[in-house]
Structure formats: structure tokens, C-alpha cells
C-alpha atoms as a PDB file:
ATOM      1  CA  UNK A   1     -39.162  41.465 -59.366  1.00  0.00           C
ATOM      2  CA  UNK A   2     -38.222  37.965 -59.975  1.00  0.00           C
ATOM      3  CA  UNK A   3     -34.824  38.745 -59.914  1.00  0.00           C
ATOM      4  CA  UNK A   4     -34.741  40.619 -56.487  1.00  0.00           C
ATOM      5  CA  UNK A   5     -37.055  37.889 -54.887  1.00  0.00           C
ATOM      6  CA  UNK A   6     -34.175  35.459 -56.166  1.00  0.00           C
ATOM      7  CA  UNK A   7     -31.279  37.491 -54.534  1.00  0.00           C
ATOM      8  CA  UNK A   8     -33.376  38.087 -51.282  1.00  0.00           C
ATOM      9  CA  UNK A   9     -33.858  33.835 -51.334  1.00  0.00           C
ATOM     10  CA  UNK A  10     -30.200  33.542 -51.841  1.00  0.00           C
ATOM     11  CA  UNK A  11     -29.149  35.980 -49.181  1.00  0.00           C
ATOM     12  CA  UNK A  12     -31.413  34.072 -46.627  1.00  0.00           C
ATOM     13  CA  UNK A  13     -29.284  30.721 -47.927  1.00  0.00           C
ATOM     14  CA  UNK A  14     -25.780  32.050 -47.214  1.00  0.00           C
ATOM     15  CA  UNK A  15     -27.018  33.684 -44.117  1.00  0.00           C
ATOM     16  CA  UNK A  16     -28.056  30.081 -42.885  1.00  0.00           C
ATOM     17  CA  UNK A  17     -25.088  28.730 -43.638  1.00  0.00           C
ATOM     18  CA  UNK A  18     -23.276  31.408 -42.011  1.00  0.00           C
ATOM     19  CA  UNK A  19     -25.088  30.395 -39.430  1.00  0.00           C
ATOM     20  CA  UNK A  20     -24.642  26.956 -39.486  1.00  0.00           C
ATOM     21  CA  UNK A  21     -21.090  27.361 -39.984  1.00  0.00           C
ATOM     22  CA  UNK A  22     -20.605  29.515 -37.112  1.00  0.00           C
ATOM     23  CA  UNK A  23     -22.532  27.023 -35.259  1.00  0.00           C
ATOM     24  CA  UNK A  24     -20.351  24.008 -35.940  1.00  0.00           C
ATOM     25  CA  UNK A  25     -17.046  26.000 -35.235  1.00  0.00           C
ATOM     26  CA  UNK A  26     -18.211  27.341 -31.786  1.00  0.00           C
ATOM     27  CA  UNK A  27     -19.048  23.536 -31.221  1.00  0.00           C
ATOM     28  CA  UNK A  28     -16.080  22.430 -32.562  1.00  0.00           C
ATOM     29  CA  UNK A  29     -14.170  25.081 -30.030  1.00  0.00           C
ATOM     30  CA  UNK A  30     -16.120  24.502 -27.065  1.00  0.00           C
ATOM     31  CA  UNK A  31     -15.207  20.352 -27.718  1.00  0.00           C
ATOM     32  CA  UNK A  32     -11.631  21.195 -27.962  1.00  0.00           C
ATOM     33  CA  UNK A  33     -11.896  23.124 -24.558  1.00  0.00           C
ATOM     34  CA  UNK A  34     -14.117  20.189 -22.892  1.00  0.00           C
ATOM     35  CA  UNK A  35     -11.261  17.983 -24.034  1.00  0.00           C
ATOM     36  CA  UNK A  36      -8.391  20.154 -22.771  1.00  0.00           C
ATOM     37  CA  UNK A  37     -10.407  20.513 -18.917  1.00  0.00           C
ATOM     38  CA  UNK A  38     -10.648  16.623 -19.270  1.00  0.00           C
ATOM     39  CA  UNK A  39      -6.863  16.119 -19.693  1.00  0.00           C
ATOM     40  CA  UNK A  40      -6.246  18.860 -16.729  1.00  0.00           C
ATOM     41  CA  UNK A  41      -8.611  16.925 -14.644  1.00  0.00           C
ATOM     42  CA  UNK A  42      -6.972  13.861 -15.312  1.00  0.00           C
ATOM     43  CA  UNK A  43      -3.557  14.853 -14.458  1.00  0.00           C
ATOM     44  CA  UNK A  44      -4.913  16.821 -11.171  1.00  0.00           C
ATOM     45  CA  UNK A  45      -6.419  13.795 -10.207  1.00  0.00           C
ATOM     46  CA  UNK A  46      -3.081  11.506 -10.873  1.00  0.00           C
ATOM     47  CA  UNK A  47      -1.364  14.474  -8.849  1.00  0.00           C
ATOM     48  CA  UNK A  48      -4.020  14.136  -5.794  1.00  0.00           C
ATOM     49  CA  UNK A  49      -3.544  10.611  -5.862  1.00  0.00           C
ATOM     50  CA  UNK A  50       0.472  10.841  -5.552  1.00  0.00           C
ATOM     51  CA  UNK A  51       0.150  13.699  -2.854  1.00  0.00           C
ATOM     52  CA  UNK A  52      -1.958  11.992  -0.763  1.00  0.00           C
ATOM     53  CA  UNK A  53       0.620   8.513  -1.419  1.00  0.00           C
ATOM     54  CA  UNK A  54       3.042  10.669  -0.054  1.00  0.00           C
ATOM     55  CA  UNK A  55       1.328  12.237   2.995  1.00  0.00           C
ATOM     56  CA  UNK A  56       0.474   8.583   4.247  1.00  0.00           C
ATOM     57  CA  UNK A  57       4.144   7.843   3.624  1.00  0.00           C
ATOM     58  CA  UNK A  58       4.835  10.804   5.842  1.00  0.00           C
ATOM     59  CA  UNK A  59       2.478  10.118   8.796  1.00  0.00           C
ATOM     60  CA  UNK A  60       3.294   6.766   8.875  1.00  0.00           C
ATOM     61  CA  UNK A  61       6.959   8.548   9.297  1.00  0.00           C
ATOM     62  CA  UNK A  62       6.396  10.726  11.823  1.00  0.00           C
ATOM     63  CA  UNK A  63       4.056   8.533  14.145  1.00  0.00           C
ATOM     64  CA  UNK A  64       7.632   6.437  14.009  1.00  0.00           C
ATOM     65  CA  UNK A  65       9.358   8.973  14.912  1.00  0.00           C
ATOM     66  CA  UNK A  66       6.900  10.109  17.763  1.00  0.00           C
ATOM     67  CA  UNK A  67       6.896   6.173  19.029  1.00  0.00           C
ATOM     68  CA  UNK A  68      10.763   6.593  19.177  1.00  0.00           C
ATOM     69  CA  UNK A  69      11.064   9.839  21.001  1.00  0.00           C
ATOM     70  CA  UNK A  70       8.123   8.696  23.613  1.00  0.00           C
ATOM     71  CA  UNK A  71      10.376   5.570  23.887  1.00  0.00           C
ATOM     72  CA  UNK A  72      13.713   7.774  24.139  1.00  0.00           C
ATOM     73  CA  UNK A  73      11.928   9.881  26.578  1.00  0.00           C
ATOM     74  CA  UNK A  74      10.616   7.031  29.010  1.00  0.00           C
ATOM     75  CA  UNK A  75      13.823   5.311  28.885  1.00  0.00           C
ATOM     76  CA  UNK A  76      15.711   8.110  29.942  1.00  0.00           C
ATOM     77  CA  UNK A  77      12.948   8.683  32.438  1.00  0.00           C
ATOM     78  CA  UNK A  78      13.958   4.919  34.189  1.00  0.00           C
ATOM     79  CA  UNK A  79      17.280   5.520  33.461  1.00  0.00           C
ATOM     80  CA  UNK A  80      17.268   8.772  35.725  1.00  0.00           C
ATOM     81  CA  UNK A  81      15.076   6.814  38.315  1.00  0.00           C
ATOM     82  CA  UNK A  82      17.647   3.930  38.558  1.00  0.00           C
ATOM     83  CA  UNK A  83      20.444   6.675  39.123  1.00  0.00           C
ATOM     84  CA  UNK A  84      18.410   8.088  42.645  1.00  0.00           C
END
């Protein structure tokens, strides 16, 4: 009896560290994941950053490029009125 009450009391033991082990690896896994997303989030954010740097670059471009054709276009407009 003594003996089978000592094997049952060990079998809990290894069972809680099972546990516990299992515990701290699924931690240890779900950290590693957290600290991938972080790094992806970081560089997505860098990207966004740059992408929207560039899309000011290329407004700024075309609203020049707008001004010059409205210019283009109303000098040829006088242009054609000085010719009547």
C-alpha cells in the first residue's frame, strides 16, 4: 500500500511538471511569435512612412505639372487671341 500511494504521489509530480513544462514552452513560443509580429510591424510601419514620403513627393509633382499645363494652356489661349 505504501508503495502504490508512493508511485501514485510521484506520478502526480511528473505530471505537474509536464505541465509546467508544457506551460513554459507554449510561453516561450507564443513570445517568439509576439516578437516576430513586432519586427513585421516595425518594418510595415518604416514602409508606410516611405510610401507616404513618396506620394507627397508625387503630388507635389503633379500639382507642378498641372500649374504648367494650366499655364501652357492660357498662354496659348492669348497667344491665339493676339493672332485674331
Amino acid at each position: 500500500m505504501h508503495t502504490r500511494l508512493q508511485d501514485a504521489k510521484k506520478l502526480i509530480q511528473d505530471l505537474e511538471a509536464d505541465k509546467s513544462l508544457a506551460i513554459a514552452e507554449a510561453k516561450q513560443q507564443m513570445y517568439l511569435t509576439m516578437e516576430g509580429k513586432d519586427t513585421e510591424l516595425t518594418e510595415l510601419r518604416e514602409r508606410l512612412t516611405a510610401v507616404r514620403g513618396e506620394n507627397e513627393e508625387l503630388a507635389g509633382k503633379v500639382e507642378k505639372m498641372e500649374k504648367a499645363g494650366k499655364a501652357k494652356t492660357h498662354g496659348q489661349f492669348l497667344y491665339n487671341i493676339n493672332l485674331t
